[in-house]
PDB file of N, CA and C in Angstrom:
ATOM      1  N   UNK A   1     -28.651  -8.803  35.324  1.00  0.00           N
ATOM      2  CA  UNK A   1     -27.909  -8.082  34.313  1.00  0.00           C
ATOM      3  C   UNK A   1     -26.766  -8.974  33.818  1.00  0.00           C
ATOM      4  N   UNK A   2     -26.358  -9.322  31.985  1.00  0.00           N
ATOM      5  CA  UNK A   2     -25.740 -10.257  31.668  1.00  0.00           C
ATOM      6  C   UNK A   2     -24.133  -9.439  31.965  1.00  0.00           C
ATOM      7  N   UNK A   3     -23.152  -9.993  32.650  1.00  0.00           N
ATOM      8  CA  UNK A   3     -21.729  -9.986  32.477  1.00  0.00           C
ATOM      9  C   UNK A   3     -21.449  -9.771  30.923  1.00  0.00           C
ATOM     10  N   UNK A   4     -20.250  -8.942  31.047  1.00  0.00           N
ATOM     11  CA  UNK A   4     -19.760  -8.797  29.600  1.00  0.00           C
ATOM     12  C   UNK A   4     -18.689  -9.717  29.425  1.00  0.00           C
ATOM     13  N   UNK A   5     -18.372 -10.644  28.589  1.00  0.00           N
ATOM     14  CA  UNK A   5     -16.950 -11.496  28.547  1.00  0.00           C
ATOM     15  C   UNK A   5     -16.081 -10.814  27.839  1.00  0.00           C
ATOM     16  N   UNK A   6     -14.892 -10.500  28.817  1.00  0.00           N
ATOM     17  CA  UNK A   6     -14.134  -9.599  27.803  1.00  0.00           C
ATOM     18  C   UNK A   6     -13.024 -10.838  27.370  1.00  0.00           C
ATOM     19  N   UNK A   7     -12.356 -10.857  26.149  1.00  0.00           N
ATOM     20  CA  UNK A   7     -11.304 -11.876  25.708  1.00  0.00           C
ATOM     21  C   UNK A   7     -10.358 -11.252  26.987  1.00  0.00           C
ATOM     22  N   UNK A   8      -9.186 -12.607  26.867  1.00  0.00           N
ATOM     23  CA  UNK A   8      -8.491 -12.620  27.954  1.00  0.00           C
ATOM     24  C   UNK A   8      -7.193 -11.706  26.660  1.00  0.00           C
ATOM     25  N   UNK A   9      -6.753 -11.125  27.697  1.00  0.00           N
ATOM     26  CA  UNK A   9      -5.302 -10.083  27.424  1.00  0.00           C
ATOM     27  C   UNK A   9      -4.307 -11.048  26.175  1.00  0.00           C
ATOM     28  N   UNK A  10      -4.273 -11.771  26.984  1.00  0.00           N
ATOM     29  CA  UNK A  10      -3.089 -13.094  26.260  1.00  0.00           C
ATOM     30  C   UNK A  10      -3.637 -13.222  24.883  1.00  0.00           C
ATOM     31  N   UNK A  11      -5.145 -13.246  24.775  1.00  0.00           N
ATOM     32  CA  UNK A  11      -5.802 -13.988  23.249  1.00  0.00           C
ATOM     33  C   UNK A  11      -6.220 -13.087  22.090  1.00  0.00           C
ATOM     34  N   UNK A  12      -5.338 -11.309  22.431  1.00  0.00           N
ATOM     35  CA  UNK A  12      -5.846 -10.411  21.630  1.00  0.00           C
ATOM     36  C   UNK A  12      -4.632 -10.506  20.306  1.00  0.00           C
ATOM     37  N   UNK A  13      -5.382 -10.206  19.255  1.00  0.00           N
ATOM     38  CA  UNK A  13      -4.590 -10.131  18.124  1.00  0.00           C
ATOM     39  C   UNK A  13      -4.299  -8.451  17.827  1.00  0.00           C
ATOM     40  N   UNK A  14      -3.314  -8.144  18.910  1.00  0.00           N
ATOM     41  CA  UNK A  14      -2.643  -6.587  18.919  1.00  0.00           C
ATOM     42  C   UNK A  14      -2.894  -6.054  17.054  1.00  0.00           C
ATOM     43  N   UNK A  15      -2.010  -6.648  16.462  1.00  0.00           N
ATOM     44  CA  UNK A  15      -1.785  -6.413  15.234  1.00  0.00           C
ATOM     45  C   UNK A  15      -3.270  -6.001  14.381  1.00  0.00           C
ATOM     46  N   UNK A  16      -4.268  -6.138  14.752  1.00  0.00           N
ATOM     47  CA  UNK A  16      -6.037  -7.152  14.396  1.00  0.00           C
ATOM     48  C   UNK A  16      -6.548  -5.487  15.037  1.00  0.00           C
ATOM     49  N   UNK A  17      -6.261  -5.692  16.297  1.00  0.00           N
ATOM     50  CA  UNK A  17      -6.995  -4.302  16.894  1.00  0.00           C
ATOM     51  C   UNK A  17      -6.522  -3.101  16.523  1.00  0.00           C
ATOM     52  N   UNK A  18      -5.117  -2.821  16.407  1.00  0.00           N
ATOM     53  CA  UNK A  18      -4.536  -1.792  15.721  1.00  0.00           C
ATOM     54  C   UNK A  18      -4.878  -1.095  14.500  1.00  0.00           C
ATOM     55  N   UNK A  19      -4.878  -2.149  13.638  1.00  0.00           N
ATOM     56  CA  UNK A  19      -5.466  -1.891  12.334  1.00  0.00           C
ATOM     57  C   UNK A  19      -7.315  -1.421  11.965  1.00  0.00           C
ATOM     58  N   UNK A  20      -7.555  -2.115  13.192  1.00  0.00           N
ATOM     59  CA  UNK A  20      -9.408  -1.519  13.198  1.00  0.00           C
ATOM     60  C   UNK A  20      -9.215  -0.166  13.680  1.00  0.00           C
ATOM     61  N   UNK A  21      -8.602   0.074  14.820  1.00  0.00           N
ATOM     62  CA  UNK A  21      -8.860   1.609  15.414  1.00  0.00           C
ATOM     63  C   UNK A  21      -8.122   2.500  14.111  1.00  0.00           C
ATOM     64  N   UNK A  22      -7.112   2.431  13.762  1.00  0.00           N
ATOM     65  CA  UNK A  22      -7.024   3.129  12.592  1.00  0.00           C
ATOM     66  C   UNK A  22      -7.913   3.615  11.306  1.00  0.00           C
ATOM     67  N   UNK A  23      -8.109   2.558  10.923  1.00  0.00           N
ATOM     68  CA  UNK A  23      -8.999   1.944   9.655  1.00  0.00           C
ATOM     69  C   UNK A  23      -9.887   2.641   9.962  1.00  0.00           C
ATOM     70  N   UNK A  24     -10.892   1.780  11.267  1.00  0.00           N
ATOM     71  CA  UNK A  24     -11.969   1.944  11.258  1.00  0.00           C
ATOM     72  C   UNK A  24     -12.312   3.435  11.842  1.00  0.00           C
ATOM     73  N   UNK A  25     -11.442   4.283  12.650  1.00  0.00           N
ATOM     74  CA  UNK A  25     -11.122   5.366  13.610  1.00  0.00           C
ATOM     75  C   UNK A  25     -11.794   6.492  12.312  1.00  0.00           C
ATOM     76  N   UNK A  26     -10.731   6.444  11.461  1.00  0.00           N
ATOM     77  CA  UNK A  26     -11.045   7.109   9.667  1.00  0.00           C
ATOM     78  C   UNK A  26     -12.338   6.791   9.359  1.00  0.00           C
ATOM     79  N   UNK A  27     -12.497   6.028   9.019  1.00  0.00           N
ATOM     80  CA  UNK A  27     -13.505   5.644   8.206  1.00  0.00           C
ATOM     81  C   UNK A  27     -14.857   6.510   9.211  1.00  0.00           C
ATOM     82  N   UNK A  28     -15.057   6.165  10.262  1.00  0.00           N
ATOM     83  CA  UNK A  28     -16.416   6.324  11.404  1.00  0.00           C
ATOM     84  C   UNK A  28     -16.512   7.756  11.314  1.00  0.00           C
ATOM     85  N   UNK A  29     -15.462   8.881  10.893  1.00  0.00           N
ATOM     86  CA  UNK A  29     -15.155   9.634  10.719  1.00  0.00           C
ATOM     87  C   UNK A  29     -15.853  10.494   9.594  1.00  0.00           C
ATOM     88  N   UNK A  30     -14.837   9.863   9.118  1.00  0.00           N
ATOM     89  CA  UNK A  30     -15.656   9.804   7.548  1.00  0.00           C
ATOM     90  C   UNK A  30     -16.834  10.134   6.587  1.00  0.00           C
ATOM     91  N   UNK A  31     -16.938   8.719   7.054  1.00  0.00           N
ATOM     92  CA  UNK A  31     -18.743   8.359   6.615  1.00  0.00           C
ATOM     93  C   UNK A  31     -20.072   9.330   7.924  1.00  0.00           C
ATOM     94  N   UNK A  32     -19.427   9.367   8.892  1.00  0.00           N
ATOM     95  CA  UNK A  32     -20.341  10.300   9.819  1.00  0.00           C
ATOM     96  C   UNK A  32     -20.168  11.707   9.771  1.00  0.00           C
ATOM     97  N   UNK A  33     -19.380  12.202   9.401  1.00  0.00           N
ATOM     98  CA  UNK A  33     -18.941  13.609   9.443  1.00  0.00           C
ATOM     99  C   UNK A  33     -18.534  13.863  11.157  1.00  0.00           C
ATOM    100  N   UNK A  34     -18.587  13.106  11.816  1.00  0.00           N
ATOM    101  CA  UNK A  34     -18.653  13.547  13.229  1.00  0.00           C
ATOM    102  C   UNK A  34     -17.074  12.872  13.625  1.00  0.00           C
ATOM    103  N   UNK A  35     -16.053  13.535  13.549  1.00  0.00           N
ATOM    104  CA  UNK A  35     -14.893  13.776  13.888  1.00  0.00           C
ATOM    105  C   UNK A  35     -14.795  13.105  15.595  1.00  0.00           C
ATOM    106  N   UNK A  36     -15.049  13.614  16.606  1.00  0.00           N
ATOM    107  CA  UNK A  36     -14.991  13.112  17.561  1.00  0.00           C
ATOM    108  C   UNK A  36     -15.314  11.736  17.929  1.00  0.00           C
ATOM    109  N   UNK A  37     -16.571  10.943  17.126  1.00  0.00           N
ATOM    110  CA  UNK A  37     -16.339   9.205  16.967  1.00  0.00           C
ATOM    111  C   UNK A  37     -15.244   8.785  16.185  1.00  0.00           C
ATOM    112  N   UNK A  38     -14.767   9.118  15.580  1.00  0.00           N
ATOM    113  CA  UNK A  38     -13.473   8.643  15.093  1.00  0.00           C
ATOM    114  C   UNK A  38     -12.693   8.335  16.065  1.00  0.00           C
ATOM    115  N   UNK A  39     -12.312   9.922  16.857  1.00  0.00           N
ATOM    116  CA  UNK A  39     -11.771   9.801  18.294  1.00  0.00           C
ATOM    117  C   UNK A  39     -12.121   8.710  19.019  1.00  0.00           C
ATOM    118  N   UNK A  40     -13.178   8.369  19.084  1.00  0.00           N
ATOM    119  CA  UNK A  40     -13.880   7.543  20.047  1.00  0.00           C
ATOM    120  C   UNK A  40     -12.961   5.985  19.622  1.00  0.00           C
ATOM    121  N   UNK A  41     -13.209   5.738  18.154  1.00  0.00           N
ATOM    122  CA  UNK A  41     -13.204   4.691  18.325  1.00  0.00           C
ATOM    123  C   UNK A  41     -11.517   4.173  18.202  1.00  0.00           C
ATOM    124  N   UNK A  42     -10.863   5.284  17.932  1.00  0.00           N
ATOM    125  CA  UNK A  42      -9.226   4.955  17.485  1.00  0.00           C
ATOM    126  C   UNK A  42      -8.822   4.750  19.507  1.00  0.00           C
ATOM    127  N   UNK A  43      -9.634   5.698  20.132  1.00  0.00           N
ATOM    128  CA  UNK A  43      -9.293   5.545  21.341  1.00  0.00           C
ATOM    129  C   UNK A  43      -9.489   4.165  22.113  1.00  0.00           C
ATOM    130  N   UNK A  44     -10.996   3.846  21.538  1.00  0.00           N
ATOM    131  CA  UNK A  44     -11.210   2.598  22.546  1.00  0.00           C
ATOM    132  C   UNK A  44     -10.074   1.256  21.695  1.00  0.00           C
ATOM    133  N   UNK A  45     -10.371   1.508  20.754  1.00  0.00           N
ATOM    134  CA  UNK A  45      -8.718   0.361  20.284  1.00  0.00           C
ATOM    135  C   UNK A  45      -7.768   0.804  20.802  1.00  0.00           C
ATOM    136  N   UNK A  46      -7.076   1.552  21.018  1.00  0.00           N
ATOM    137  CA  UNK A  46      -5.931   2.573  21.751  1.00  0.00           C
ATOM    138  C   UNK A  46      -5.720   1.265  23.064  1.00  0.00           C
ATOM    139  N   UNK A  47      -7.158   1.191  23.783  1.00  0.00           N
ATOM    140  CA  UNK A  47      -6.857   1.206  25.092  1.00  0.00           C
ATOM    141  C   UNK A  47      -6.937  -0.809  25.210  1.00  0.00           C
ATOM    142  N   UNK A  48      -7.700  -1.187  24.195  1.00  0.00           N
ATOM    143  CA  UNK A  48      -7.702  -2.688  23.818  1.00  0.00           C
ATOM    144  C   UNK A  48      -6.342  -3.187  23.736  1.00  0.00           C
ATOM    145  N   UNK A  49      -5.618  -2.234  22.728  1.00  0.00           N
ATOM    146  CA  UNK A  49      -4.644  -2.849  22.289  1.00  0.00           C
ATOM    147  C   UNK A  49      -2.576  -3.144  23.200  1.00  0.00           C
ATOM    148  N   UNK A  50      -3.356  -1.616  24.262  1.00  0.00           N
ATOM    149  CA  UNK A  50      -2.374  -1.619  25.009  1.00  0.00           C
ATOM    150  C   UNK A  50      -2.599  -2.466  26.711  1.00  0.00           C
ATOM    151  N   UNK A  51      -3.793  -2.581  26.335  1.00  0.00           N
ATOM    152  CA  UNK A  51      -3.895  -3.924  27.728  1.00  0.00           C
ATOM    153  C   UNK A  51      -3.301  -4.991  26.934  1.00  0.00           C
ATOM    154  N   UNK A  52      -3.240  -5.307  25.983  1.00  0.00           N
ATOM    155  CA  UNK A  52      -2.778  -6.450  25.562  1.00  0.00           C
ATOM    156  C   UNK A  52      -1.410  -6.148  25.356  1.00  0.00           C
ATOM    157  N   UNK A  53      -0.866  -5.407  25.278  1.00  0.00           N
ATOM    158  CA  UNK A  53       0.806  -5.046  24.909  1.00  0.00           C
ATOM    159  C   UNK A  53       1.089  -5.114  26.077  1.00  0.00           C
ATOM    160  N   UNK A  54       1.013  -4.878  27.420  1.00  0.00           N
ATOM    161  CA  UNK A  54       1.572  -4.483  28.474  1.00  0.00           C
ATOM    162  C   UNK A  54       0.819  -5.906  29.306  1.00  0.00           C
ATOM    163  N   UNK A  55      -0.159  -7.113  28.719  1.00  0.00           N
ATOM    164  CA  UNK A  55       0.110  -7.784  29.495  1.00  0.00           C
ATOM    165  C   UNK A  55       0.910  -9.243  28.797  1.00  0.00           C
ATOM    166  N   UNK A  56       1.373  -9.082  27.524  1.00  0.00           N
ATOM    167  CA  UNK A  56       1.916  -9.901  26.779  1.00  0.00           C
ATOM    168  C   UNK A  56       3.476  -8.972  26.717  1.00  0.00           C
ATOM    169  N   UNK A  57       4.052  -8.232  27.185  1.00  0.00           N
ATOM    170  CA  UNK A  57       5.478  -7.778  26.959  1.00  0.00           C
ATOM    171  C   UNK A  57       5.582  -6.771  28.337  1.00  0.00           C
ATOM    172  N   UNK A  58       6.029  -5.700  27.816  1.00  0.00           N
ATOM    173  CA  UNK A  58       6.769  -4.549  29.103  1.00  0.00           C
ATOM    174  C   UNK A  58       6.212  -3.526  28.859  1.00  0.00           C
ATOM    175  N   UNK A  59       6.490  -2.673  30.113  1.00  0.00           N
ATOM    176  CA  UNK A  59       6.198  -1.506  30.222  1.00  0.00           C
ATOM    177  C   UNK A  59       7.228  -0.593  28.528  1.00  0.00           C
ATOM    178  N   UNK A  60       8.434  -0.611  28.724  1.00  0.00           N
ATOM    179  CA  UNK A  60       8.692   0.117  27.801  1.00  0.00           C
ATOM    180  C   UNK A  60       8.280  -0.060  25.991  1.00  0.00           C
ATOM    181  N   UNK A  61       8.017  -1.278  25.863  1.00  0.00           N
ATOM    182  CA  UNK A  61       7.461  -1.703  24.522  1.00  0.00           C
ATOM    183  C   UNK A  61       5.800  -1.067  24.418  1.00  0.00           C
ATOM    184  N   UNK A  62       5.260  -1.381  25.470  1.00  0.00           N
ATOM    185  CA  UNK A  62       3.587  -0.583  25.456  1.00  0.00           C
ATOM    186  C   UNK A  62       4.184   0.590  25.238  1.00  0.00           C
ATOM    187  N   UNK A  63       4.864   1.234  25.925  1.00  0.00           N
ATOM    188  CA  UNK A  63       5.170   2.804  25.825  1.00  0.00           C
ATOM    189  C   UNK A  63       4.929   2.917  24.294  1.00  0.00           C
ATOM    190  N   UNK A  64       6.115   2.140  24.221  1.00  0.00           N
ATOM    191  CA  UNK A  64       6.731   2.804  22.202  1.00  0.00           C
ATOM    192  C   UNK A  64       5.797   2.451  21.324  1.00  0.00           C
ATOM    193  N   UNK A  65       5.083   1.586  21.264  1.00  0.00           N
ATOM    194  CA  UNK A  65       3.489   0.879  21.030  1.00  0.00           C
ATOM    195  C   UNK A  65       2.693   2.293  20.707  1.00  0.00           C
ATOM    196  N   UNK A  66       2.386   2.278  21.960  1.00  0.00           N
ATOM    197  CA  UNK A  66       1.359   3.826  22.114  1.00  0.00           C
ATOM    198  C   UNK A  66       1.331   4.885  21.813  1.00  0.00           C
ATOM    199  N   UNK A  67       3.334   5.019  21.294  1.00  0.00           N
ATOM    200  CA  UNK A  67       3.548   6.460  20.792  1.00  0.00           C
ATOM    201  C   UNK A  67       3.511   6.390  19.430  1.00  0.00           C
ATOM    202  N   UNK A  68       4.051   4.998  18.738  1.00  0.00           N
ATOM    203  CA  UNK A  68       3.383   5.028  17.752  1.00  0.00           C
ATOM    204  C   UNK A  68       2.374   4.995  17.253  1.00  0.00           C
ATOM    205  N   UNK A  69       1.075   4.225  17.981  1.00  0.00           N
ATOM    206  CA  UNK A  69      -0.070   4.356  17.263  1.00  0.00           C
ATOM    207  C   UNK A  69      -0.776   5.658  17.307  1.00  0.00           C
ATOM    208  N   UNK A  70      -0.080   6.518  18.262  1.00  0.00           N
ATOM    209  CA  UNK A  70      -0.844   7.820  18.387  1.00  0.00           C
ATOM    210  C   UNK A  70      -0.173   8.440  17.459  1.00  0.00           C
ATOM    211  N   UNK A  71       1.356   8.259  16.696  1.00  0.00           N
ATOM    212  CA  UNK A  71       1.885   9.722  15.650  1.00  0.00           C
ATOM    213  C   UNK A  71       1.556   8.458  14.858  1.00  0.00           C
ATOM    214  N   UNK A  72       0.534   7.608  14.705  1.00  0.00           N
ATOM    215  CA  UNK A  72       0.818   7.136  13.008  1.00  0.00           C
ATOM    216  C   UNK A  72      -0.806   8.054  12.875  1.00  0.00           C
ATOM    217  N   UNK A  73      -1.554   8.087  14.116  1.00  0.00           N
ATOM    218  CA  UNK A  73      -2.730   8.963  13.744  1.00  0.00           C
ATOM    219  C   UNK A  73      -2.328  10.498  13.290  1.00  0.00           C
ATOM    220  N   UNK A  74      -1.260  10.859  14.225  1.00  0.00           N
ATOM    221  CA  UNK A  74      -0.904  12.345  13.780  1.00  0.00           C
ATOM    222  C   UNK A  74      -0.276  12.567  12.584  1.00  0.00           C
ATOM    223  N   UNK A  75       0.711  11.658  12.131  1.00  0.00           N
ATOM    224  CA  UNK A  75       1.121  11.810  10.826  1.00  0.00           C
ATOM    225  C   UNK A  75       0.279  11.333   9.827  1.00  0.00           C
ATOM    226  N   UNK A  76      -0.836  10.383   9.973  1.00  0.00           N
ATOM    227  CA  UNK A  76      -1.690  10.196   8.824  1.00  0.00           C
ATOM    228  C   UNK A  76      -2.319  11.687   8.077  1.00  0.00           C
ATOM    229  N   UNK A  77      -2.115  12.772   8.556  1.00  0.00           N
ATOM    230  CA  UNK A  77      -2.768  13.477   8.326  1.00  0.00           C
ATOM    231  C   UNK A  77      -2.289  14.678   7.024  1.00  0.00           C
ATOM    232  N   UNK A  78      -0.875  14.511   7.985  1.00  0.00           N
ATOM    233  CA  UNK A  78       0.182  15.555   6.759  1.00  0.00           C
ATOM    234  C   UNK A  78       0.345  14.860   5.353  1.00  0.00           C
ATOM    235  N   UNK A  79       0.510  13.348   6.051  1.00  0.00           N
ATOM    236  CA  UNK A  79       0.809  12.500   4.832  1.00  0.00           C
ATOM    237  C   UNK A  79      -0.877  12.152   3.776  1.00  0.00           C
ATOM    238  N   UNK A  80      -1.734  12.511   4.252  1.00  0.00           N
ATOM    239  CA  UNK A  80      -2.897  12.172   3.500  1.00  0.00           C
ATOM    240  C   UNK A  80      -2.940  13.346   1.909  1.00  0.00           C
ATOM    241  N   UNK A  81      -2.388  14.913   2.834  1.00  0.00           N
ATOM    242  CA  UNK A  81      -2.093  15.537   1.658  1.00  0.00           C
ATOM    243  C   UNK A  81      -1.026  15.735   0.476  1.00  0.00           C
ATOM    244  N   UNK A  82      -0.265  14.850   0.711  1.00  0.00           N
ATOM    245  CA  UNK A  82       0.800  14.356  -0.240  1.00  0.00           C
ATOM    246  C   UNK A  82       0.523  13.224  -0.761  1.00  0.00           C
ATOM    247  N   UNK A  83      -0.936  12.084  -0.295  1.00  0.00           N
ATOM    248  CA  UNK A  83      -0.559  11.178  -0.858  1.00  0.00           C
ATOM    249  C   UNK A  83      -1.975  10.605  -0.889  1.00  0.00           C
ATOM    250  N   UNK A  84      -2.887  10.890  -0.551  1.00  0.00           N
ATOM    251  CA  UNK A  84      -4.462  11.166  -0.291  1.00  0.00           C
ATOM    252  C   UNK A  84      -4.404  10.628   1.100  1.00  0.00           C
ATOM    253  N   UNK A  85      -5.584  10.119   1.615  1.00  0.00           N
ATOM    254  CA  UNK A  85      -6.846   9.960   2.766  1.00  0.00           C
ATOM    255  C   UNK A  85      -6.105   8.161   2.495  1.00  0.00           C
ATOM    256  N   UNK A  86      -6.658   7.623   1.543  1.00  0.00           N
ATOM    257  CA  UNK A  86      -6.901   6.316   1.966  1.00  0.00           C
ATOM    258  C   UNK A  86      -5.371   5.809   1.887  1.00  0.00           C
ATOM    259  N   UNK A  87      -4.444   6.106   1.011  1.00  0.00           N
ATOM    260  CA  UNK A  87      -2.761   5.622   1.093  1.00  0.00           C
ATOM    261  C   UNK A  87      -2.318   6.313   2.307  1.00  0.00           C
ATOM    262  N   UNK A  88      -2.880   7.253   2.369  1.00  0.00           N
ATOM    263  CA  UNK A  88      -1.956   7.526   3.864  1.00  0.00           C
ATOM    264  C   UNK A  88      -2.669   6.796   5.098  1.00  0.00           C
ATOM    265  N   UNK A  89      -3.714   6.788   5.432  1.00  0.00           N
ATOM    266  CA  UNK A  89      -4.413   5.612   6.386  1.00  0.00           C
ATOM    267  C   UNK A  89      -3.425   4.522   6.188  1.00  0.00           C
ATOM    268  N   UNK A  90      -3.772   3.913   5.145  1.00  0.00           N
ATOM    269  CA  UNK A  90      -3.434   2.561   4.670  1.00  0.00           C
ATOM    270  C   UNK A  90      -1.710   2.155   4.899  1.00  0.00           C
ATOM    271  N   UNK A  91      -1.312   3.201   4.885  1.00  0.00           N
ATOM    272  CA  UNK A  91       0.389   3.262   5.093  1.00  0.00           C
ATOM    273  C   UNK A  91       0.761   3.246   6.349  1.00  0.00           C
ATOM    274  N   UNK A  92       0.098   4.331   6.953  1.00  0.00           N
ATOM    275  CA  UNK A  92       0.117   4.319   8.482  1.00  0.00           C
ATOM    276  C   UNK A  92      -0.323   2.939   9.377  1.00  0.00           C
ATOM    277  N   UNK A  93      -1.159   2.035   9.281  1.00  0.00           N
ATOM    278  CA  UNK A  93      -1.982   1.054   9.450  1.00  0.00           C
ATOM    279  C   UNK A  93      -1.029  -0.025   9.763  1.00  0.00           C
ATOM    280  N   UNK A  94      -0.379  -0.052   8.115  1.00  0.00           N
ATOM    281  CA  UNK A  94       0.758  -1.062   7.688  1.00  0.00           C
ATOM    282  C   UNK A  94       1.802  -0.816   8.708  1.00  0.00           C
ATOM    283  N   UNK A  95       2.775   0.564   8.574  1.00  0.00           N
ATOM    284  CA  UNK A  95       3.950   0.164   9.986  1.00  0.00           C
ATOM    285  C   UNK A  95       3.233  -0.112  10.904  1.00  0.00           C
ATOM    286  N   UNK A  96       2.360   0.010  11.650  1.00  0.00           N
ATOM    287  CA  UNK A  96       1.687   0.348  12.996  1.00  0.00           C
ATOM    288  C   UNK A  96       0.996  -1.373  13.302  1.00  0.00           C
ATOM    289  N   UNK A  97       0.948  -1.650  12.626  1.00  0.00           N
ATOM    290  CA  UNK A  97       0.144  -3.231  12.357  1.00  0.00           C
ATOM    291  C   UNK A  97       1.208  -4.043  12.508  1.00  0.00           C
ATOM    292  N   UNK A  98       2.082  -3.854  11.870  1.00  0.00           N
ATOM    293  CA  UNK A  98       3.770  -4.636  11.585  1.00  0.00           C
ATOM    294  C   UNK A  98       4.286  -4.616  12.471  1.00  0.00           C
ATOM    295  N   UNK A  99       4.477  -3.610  12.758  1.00  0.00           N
ATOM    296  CA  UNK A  99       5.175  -3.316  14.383  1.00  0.00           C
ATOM    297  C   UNK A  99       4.638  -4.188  15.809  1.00  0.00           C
ATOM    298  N   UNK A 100       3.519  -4.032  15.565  1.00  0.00           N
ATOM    299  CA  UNK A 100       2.323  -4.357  17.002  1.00  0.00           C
ATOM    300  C   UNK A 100       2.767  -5.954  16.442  1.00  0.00           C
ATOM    301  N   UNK A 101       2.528  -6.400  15.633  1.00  0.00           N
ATOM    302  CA  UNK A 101       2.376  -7.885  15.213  1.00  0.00           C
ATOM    303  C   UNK A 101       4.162  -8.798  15.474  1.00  0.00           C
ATOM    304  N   UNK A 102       5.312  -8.136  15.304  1.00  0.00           N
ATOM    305  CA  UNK A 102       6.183  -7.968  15.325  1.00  0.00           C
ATOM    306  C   UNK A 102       7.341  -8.242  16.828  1.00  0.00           C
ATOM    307  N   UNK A 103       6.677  -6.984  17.214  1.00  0.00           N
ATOM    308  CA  UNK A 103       7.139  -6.905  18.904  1.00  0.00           C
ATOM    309  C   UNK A 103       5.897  -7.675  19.821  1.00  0.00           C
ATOM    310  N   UNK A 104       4.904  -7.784  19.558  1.00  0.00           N
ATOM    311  CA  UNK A 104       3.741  -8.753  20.763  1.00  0.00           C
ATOM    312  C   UNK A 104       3.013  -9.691  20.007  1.00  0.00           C
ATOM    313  N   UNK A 105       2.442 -10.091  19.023  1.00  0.00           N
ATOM    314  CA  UNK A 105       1.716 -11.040  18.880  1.00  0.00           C
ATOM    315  C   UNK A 105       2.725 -12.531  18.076  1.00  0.00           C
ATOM    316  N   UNK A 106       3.836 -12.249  17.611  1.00  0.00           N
ATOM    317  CA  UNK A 106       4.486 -13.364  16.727  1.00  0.00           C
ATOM    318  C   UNK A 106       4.675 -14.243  17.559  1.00  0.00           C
TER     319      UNK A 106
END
């Protein structure tokens, strides 16, 4: 049975994964009608992105990391009806990307 190579912690582009589980979290969503892969996949970036935050910085920066990428999912939502689906994704993405890129990958 082949080993899986996972990239090493150090060589993840936080900022890179953030923006897919978002993006792509919506979109899988989306285009499937099936709500819970969305879940799926904003989660498994969720969990990519905070092995890499917590082994490139601290415990309290993963924290604040994690709470944001989880209310930029919760607020994408209020904000989608003031501003549609794809600007509010797309907005949310942007701090959440900036941030991650900002505090761990620069």
């Amino acid at each position: 049975m082949p080993m899986i190579d996972i990239k090493n912690s150090q060589d993840v582009s936080t900022a890179t994964v953030v923006a897919g589980g978002l993006i792509g979290g919506w979109l899988s969503a989306r285009e499937t009608g099936i709500r819970p892969l969305g879940g799926v996949v904003l989660a498994a970036a969720g969990v990519w992105a905070g092995r890499s935050w917590l082994a490139k910085t601290d415990v309290p920066t993963t924290v604040g990391l994690s709470a944001l990428y989880v209310g930029a999912f919760g607020a994408s939502h209020p904000l989608a009806k003031k501003i549609g689906s794809w600007p509010s994704v797309l907005a949310v993405t942007a701090v959440t990307s900036a941030a991650s890129y900002a505090l761990v990958d620069r």
